[in-house]
N, C-alpha and C. Protein backbone atom coordinates (compact mmCIF):
# COMPACT_ATOMS: atom_id res chain seq x y z
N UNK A 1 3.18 2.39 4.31
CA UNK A 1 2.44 1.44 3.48
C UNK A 1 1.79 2.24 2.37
N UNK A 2 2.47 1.71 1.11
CA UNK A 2 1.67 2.63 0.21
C UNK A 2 0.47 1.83 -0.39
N UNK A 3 -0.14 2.56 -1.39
CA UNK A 3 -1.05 1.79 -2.19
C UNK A 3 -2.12 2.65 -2.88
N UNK A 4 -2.77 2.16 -3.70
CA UNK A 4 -3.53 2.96 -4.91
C UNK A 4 -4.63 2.58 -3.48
N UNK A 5 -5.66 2.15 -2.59
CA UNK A 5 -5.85 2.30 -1.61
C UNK A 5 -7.49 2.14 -2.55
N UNK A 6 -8.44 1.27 -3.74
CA UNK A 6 -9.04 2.09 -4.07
C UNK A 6 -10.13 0.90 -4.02
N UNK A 7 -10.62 0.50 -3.01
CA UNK A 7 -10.62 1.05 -1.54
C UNK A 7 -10.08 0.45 -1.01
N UNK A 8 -9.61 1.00 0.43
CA UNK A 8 -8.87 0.46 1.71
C UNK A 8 -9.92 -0.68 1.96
N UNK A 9 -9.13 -2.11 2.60
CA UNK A 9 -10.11 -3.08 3.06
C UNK A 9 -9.33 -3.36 3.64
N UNK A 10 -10.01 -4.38 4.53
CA UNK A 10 -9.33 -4.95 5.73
C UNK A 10 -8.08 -5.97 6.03
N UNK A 11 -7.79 -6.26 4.91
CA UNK A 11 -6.78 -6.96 4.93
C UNK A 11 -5.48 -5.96 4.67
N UNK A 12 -5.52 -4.63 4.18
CA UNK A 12 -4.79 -3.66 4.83
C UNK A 12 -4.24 -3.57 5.97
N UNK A 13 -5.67 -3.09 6.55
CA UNK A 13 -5.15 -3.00 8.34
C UNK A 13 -4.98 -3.99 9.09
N UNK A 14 -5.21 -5.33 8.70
CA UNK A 14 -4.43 -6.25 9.37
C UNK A 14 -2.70 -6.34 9.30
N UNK A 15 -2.49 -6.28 8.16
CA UNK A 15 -0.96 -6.80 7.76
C UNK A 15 -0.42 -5.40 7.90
N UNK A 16 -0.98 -4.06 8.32
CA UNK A 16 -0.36 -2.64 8.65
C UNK A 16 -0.12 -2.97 10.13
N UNK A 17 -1.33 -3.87 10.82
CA UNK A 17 -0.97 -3.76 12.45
C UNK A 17 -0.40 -5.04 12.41
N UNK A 18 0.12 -6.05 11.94
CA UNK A 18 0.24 -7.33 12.02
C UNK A 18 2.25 -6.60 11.94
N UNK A 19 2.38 -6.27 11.50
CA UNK A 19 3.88 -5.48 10.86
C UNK A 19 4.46 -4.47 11.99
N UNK A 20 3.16 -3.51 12.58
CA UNK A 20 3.82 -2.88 13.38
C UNK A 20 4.02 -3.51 14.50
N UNK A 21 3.55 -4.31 14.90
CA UNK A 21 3.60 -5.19 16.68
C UNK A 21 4.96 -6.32 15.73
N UNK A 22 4.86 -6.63 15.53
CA UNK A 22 6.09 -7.70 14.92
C UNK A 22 7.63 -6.94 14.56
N UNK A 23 7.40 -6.17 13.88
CA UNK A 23 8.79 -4.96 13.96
C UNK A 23 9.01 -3.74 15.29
N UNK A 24 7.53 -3.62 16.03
CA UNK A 24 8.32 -2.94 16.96
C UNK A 24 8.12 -1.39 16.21
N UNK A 25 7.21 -1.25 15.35
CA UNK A 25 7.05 0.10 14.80
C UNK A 25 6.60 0.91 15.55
N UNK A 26 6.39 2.39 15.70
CA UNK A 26 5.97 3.91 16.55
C UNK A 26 4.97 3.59 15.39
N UNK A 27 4.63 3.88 14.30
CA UNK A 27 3.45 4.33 13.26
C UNK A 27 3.46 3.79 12.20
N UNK A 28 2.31 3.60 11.87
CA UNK A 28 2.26 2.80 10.30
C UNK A 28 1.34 4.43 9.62
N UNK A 29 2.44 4.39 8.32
CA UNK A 29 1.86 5.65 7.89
C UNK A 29 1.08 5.16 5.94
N UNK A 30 -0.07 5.69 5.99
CA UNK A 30 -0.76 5.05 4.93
C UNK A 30 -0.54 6.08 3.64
N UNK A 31 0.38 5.47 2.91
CA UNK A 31 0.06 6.80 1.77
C UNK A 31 -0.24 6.29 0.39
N UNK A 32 -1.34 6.86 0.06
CA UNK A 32 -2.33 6.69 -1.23
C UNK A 32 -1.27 7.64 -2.41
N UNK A 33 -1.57 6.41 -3.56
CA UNK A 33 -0.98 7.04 -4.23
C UNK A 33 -1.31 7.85 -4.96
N UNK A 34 -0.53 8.94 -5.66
CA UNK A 34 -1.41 10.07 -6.74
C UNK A 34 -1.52 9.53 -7.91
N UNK A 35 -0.50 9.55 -8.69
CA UNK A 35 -0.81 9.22 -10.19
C UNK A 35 0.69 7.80 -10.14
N UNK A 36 -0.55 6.49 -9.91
CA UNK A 36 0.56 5.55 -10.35
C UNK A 36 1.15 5.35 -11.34
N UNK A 37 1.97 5.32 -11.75
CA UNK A 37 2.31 5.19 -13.09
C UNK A 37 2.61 4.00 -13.33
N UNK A 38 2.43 2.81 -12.45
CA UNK A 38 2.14 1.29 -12.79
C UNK A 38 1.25 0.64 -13.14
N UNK A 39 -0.13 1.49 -12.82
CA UNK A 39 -1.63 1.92 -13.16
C UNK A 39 -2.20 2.43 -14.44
N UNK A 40 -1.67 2.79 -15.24
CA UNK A 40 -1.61 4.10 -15.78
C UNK A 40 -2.66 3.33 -16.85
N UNK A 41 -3.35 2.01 -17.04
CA UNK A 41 -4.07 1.20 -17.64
C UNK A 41 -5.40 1.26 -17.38
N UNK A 42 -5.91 1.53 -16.23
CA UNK A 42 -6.72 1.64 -15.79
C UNK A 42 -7.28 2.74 -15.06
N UNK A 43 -8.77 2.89 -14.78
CA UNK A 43 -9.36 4.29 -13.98
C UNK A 43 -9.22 4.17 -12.69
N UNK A 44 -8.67 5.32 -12.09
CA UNK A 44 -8.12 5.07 -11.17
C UNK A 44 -9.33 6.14 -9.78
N UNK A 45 -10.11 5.89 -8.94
CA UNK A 45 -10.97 6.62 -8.27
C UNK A 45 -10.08 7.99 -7.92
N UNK A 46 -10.85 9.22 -8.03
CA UNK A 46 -10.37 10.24 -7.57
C UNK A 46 -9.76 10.15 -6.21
N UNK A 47 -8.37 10.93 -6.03
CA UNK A 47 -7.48 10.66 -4.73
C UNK A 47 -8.64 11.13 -3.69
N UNK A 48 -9.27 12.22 -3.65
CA UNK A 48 -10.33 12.80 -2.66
C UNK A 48 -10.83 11.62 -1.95
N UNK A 49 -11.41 11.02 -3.02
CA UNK A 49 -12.06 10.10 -2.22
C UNK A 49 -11.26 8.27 -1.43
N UNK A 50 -9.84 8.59 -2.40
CA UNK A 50 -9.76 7.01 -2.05
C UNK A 50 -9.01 7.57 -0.58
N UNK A 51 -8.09 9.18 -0.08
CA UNK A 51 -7.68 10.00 1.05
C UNK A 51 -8.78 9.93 2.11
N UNK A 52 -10.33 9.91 1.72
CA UNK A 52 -11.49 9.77 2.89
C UNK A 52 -11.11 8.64 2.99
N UNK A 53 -11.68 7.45 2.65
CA UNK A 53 -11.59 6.18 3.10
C UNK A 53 -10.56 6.05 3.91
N UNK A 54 -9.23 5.83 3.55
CA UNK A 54 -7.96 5.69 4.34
C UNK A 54 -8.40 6.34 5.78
N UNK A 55 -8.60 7.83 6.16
CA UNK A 55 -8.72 8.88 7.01
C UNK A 55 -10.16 7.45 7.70
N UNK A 56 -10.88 7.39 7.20
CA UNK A 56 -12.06 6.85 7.70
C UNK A 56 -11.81 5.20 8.56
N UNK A 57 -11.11 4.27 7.47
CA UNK A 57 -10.22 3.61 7.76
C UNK A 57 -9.59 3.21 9.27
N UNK A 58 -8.70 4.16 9.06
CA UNK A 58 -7.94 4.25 10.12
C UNK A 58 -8.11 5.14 11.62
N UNK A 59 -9.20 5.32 11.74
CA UNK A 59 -9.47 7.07 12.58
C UNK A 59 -9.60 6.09 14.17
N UNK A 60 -9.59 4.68 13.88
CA UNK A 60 -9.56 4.17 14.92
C UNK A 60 -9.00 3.69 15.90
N UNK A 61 -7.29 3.85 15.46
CA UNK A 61 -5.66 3.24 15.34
C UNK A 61 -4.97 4.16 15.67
N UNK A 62 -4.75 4.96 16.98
CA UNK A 62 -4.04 6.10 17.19
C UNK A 62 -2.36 5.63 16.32
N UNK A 63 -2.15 4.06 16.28
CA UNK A 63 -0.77 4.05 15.47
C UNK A 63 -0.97 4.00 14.07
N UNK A 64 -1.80 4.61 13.80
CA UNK A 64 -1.62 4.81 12.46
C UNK A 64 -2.06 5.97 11.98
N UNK A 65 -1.23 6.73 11.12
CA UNK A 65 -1.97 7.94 10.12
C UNK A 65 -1.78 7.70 8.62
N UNK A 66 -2.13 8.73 8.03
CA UNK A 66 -2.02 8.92 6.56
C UNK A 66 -1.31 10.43 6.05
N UNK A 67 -0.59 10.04 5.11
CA UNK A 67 0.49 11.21 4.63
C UNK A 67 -0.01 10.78 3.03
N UNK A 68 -0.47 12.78 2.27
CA UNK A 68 -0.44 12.76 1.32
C UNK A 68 0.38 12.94 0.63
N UNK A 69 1.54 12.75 1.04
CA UNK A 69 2.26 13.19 0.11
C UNK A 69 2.69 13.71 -1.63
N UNK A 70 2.01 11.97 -1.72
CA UNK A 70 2.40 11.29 -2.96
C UNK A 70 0.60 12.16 -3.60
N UNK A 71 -0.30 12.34 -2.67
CA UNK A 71 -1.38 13.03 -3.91
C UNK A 71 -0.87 14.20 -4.03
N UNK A 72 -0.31 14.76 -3.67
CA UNK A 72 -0.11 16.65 -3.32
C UNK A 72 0.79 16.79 -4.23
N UNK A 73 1.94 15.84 -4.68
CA UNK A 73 2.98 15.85 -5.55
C UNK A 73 2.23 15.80 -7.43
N UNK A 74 2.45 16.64 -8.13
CA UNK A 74 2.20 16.68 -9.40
C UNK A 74 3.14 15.73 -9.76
N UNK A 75 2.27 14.86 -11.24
CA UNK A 75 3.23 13.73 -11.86
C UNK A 75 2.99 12.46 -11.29
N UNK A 76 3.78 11.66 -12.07
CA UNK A 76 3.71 10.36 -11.54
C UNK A 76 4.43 10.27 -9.81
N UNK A 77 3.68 9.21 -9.12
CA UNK A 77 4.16 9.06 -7.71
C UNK A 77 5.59 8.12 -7.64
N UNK A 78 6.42 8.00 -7.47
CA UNK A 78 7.98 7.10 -7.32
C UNK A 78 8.19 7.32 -5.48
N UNK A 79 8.20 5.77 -5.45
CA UNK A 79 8.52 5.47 -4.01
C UNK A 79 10.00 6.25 -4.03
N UNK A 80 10.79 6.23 -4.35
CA UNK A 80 12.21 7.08 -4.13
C UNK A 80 11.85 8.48 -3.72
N UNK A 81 10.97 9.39 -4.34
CA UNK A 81 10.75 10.60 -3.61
C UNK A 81 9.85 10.76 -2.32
N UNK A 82 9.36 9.75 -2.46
CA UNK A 82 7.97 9.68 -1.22
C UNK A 82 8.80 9.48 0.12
N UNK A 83 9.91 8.36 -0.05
CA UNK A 83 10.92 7.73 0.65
C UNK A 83 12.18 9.38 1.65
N UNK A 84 12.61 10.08 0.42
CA UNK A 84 12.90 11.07 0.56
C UNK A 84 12.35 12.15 1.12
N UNK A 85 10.99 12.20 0.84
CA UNK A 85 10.26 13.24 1.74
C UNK A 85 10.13 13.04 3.26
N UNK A 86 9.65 11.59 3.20
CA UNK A 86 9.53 11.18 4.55
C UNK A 86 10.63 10.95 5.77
N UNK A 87 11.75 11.01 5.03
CA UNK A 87 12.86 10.92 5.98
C UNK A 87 13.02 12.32 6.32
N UNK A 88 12.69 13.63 5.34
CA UNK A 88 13.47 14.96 5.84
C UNK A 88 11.93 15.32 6.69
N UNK A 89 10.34 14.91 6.48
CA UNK A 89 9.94 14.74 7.73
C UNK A 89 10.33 14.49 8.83
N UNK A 90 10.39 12.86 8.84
CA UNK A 90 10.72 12.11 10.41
C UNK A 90 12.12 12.50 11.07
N UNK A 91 13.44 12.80 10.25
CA UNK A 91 14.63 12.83 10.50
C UNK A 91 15.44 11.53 9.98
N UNK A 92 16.60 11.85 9.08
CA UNK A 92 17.34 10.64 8.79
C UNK A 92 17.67 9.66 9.76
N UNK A 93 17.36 10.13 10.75
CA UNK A 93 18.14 8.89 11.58
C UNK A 93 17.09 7.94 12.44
N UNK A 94 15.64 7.85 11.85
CA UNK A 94 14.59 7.07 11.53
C UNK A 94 14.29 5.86 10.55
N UNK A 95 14.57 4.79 11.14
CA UNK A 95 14.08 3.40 10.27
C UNK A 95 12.99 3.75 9.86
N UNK A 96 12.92 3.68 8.78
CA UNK A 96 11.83 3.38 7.72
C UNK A 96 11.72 2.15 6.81
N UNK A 97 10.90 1.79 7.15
CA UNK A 97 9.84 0.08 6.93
C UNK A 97 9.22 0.36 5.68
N UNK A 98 9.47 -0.85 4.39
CA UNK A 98 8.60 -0.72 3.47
C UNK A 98 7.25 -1.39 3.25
N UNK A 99 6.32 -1.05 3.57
CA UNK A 99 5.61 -2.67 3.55
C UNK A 99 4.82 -2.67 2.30
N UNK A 100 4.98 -3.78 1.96
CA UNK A 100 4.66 -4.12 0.07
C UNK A 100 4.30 -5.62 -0.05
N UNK A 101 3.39 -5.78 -0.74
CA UNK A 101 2.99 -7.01 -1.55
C UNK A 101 3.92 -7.55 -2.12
N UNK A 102 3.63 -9.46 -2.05
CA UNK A 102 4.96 -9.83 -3.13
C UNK A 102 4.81 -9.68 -4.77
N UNK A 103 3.62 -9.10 -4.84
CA UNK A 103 3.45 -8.73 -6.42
C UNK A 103 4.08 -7.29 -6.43
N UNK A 104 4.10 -6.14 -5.83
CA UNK A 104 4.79 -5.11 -5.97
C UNK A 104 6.76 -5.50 -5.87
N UNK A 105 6.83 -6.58 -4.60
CA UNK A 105 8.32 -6.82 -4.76
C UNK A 105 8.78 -7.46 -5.29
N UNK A 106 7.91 -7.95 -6.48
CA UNK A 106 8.43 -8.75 -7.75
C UNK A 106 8.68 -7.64 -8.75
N UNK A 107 8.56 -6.38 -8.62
CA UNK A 107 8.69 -5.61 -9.55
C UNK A 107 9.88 -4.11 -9.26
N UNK A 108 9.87 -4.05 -7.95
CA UNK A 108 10.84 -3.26 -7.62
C UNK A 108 12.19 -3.03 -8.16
N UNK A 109 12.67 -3.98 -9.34
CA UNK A 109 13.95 -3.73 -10.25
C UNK A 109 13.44 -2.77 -11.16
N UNK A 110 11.89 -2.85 -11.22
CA UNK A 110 11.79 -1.61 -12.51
C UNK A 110 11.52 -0.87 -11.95
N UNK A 111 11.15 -0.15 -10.58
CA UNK A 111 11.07 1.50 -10.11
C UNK A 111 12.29 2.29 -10.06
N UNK A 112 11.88 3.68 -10.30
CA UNK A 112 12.83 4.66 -10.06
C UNK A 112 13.57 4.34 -8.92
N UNK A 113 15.19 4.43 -9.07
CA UNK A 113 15.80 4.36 -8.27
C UNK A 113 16.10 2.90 -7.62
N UNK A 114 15.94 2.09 -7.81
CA UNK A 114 15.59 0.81 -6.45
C UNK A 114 16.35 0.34 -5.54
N UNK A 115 17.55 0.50 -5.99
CA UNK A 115 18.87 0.35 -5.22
C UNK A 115 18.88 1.35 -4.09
N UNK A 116 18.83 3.02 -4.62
CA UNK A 116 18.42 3.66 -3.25
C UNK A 116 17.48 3.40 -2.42
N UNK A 117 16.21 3.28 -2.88
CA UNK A 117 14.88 2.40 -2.08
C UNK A 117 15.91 1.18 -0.64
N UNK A 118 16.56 0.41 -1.60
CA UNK A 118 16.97 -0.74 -0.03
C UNK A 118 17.61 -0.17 0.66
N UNK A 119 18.17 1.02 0.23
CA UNK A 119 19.24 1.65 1.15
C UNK A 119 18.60 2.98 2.26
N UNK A 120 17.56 3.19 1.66
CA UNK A 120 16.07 4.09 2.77
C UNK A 120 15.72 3.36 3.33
N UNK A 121 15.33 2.54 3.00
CA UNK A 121 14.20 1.48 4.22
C UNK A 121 14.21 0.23 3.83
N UNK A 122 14.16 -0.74 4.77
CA UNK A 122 13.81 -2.04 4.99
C UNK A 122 12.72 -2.51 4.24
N UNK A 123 12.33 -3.17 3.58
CA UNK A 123 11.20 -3.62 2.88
C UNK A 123 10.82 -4.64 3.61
N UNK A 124 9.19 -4.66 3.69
CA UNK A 124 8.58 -5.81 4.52
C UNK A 124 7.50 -6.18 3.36
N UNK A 125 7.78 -7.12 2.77
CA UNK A 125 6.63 -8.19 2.00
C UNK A 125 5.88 -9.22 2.38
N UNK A 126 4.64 -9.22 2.09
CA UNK A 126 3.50 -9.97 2.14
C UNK A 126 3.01 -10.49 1.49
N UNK A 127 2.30 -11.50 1.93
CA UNK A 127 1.70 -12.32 0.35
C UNK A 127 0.30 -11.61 0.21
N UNK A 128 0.30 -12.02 -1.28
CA UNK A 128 -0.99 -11.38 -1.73
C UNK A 128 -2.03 -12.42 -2.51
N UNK A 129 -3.16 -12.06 -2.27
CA UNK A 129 -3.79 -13.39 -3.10
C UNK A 129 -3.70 -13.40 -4.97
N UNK A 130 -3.45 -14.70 -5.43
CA UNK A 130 -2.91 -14.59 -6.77
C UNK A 130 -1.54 -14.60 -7.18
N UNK A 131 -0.90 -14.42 -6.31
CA UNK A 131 1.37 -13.79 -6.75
C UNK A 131 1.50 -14.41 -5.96
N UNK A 132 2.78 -15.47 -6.26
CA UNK A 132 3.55 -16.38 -5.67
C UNK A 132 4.54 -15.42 -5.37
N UNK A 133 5.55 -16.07 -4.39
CA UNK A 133 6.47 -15.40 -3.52
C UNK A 133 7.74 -14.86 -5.00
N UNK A 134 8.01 -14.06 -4.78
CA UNK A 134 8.85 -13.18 -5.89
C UNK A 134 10.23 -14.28 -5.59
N UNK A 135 11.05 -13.82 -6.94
CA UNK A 135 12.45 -14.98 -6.96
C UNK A 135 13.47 -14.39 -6.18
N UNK A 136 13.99 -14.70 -4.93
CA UNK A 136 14.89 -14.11 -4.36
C UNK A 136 16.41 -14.16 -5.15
N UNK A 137 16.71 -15.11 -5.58
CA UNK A 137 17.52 -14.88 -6.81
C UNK A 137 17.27 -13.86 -7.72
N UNK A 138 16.27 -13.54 -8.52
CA UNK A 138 16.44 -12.85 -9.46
C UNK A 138 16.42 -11.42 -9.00
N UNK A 139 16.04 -11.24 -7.36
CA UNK A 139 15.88 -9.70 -7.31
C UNK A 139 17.31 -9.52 -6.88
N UNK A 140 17.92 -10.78 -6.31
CA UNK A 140 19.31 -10.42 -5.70
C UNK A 140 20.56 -10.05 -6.89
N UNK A 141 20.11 -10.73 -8.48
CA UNK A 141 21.10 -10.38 -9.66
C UNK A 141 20.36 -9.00 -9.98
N UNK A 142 19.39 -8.36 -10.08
CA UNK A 142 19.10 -7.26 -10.43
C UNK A 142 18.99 -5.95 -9.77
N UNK A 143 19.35 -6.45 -7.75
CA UNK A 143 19.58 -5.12 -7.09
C UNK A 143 20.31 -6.09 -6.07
N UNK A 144 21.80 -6.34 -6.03
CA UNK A 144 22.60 -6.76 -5.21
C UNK A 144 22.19 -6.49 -3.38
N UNK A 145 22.56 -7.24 -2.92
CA UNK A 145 22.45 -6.80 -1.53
C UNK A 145 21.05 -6.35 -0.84
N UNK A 146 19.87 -6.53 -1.97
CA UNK A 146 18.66 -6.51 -1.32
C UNK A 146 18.04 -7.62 -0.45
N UNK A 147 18.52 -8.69 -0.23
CA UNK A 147 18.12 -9.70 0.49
C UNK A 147 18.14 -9.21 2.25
N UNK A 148 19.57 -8.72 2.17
CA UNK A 148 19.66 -7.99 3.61
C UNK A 148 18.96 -7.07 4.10
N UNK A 149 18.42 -6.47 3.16
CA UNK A 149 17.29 -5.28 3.48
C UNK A 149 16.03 -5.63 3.23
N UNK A 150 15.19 -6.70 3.37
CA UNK A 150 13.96 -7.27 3.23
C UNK A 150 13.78 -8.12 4.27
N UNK A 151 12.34 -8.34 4.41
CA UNK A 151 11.92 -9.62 5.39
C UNK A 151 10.41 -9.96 4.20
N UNK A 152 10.61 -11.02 4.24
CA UNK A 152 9.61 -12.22 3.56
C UNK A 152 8.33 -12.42 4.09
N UNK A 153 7.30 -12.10 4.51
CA UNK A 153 6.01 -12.63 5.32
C UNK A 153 5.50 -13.74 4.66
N UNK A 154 5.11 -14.72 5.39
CA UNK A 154 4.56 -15.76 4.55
C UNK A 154 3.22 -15.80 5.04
N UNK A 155 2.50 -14.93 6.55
CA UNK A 155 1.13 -14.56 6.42
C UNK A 155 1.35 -13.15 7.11
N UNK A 156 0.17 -12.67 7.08
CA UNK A 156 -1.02 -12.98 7.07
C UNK A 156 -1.41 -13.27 5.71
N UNK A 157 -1.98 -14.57 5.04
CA UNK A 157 -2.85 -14.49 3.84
C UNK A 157 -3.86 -14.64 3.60
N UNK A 158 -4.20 -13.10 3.49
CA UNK A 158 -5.62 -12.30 3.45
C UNK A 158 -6.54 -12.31 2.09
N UNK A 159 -7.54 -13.36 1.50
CA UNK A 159 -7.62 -13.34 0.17
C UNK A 159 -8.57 -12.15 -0.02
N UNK A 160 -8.44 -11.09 -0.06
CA UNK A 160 -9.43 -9.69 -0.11
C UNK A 160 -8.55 -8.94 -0.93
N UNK A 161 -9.10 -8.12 -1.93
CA UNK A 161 -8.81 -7.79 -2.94
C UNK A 161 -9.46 -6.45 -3.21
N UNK A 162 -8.90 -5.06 -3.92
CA UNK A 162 -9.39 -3.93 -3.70
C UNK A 162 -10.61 -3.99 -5.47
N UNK A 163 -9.90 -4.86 -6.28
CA UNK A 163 -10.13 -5.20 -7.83
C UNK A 163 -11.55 -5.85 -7.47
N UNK A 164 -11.61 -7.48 -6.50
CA UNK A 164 -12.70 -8.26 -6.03
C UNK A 164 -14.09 -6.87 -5.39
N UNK A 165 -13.63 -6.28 -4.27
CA UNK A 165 -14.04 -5.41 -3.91
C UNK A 165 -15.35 -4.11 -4.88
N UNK A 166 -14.42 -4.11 -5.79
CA UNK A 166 -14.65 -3.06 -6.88
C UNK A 166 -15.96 -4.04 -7.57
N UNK A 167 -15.69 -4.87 -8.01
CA UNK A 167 -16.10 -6.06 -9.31
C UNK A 167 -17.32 -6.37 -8.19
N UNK A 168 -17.43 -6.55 -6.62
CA UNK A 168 -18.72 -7.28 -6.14
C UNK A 168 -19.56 -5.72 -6.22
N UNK A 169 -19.45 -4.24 -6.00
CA UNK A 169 -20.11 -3.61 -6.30
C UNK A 169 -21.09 -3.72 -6.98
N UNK A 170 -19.86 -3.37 -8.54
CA UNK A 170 -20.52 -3.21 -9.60
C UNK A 170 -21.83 -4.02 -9.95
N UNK A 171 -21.45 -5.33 -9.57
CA UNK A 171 -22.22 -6.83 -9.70
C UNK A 171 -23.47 -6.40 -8.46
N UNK A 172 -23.57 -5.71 -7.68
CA UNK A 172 -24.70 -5.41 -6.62
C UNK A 172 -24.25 -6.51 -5.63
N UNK A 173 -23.01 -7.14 -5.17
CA UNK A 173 -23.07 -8.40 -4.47
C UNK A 173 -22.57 -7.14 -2.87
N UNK A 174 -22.53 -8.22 -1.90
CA UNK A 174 -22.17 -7.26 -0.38
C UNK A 174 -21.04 -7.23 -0.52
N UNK A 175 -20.12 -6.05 0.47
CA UNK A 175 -18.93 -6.31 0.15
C UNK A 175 -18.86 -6.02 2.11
N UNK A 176 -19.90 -6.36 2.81
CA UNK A 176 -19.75 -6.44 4.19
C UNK A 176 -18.57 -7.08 4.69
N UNK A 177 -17.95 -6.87 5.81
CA UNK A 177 -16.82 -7.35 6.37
C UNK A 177 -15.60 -7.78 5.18
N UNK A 178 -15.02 -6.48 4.20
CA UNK A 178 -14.46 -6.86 3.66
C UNK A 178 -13.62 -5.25 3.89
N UNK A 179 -14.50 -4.15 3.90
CA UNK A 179 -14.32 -3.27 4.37
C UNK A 179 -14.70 -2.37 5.34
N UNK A 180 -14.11 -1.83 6.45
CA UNK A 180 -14.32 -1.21 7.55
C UNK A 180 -16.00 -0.86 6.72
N UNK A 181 -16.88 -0.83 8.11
CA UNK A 181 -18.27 -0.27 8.03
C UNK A 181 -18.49 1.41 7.42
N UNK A 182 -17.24 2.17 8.22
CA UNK A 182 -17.87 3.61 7.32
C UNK A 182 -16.83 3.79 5.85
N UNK A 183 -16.01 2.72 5.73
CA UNK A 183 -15.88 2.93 4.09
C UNK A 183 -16.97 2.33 3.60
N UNK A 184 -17.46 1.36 3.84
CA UNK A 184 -18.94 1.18 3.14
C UNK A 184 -19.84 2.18 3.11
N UNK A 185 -20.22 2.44 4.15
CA UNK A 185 -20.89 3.65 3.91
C UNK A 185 -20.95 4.43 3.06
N UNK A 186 -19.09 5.10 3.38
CA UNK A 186 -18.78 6.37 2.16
C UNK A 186 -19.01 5.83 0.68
N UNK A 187 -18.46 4.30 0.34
CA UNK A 187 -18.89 4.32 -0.57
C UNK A 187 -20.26 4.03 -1.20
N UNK A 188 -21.38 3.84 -0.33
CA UNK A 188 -22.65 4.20 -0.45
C UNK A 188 -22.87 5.16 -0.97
N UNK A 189 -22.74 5.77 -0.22
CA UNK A 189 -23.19 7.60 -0.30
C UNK A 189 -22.86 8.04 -1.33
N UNK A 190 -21.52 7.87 -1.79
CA UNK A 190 -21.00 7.92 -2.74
C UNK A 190 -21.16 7.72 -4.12
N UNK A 191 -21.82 6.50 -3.92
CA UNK A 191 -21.90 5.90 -5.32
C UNK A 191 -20.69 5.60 -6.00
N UNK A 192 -19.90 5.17 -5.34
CA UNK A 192 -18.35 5.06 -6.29
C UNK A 192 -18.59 3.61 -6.78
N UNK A 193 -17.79 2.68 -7.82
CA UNK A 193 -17.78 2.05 -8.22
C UNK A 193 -18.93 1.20 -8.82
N UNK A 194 -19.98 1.75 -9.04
CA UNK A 194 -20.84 1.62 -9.84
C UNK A 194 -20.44 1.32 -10.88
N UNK A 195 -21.33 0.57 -11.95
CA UNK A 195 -21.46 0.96 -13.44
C UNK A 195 -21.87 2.14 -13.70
N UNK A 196 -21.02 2.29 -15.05
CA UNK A 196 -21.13 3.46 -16.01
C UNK A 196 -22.65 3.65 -16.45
C-alpha cells in the first residue's frame, strides 16, 4: 500500500486490514512515498516524519510493516521500480497486491510502465471520498487486459482524508479519532501542519 502517507489516518488501516483478511494476505507492507512526482504541486511533509507516523501507525499489527524503499531511492518514486524491488526482496514467485484508491486507478495509464505494473501485481481499488469509481472501459482501451488483474472495492467508504486532516489542524479544529492517538501526538510535538 503506497501513499504520500501525510498523515497516516485511519481509514488507511482499515482498508490495509479490510484487504488483507479478504485476499488472504501474509503482510500488508506500507510504503511512503519519496518524491511523488504526481505531487510535485504541492509541499509535501518531510519523509522523516511522514516514515514515524506510518512506524507509529502500525507498531500495533504484527501483519503489517513499512518498507522505505521508495524514500531511500533518489528521484522521483514510480510504482514500476518499487514493484521491482519488492519482488527481488520477497522472491518472484510471491503475489503481490496493489492496493490503491479509485482516484489513483483512474490514473494508472499515465505511470511509468503500467502495463508491467498489471503484470507484477494484482491491483486492489477502493473508493475514496470525492472520486467516483474509475471507467473500466477506458482503462481497459488504454492498458488491455487490466480488468483481469484488478478487483473493484465498493467499501470500505471511509470519508477521512489526509488533505481534511491537514486543513482541520491548521484551522485549530480536533482531528481525534481520525488518526491513531500517537500520530496525534507526534504530530503535536511536532508541530507539523501548522500555519506558516
Amino acid at each position: 500500500m503506497g501513499g504520500t502517507f501525510d498523515p497516516v489516518h485511519l481509514a488507511h488501516l482499515i482498508i490495509a486490514e479490510q484487504a488483507r483478511v479478504e485476499f488472504g494476505l501474509e503482510m500488508v507492507v506500507f510504503i511512503p512515498v519519496g518524491e511523488p512526482w504526481m505531487k510535485s504541486d504541492r509541499q509535501i511533509t518531510p519523509a522523516e516524519h511522514r516514515v514515524a507516523m506510518v512506524r507509529l501507525a502500525i507498531n500495533s499489527n504484527p501483519s503489517f510493516t513499512i518498507s522505505t524503499v521508495e524514500v531511500d531511492r533518489k528521484g522521483p518514486s514510480y510504482t514500476v521500480d518499487t514493484l521491482d524491488a519488492l519482488a527481488r526482496e520477497v522472491g518472484v514467485n510471491t503475489d503481490l497486491y496493489l492496493l490503491l484508491g479509485w482516484d489513483s486507478l483512474a490514473t494508472v495509464p499515465f505511470w511509468k510502465e503500467p502495463y508491467r505494473i498489471t503484470k507484477m501485481a494484482r491491483l486492489v481499488s477502493f473508493p475514496r471520498p470525492g472520486f467516483t469509481k474509475p471507467d473500466m472501459g477506458a482503462l481497459e482501451s488504454a492498458i488491455p487486459g487490466i480488468k483481469e488483474r484488478m478487483v473493484i472495492l465498493e467499501k470500505p467508504f471511509i470519508d477521512i482524508s489526509s488533505s481534511e486532516i491537514r486543513a482541520n489542524i491548521a484551522g485549530g479544529k480536533s482531528i481525534r479519532y481520525f488518526v491513531p492517538e500517537e500520530v496525534e501526538q507526534y504530530i503535536r510535538v511536532k508541530g507539523l501542519y501548522l500555519p506558516s
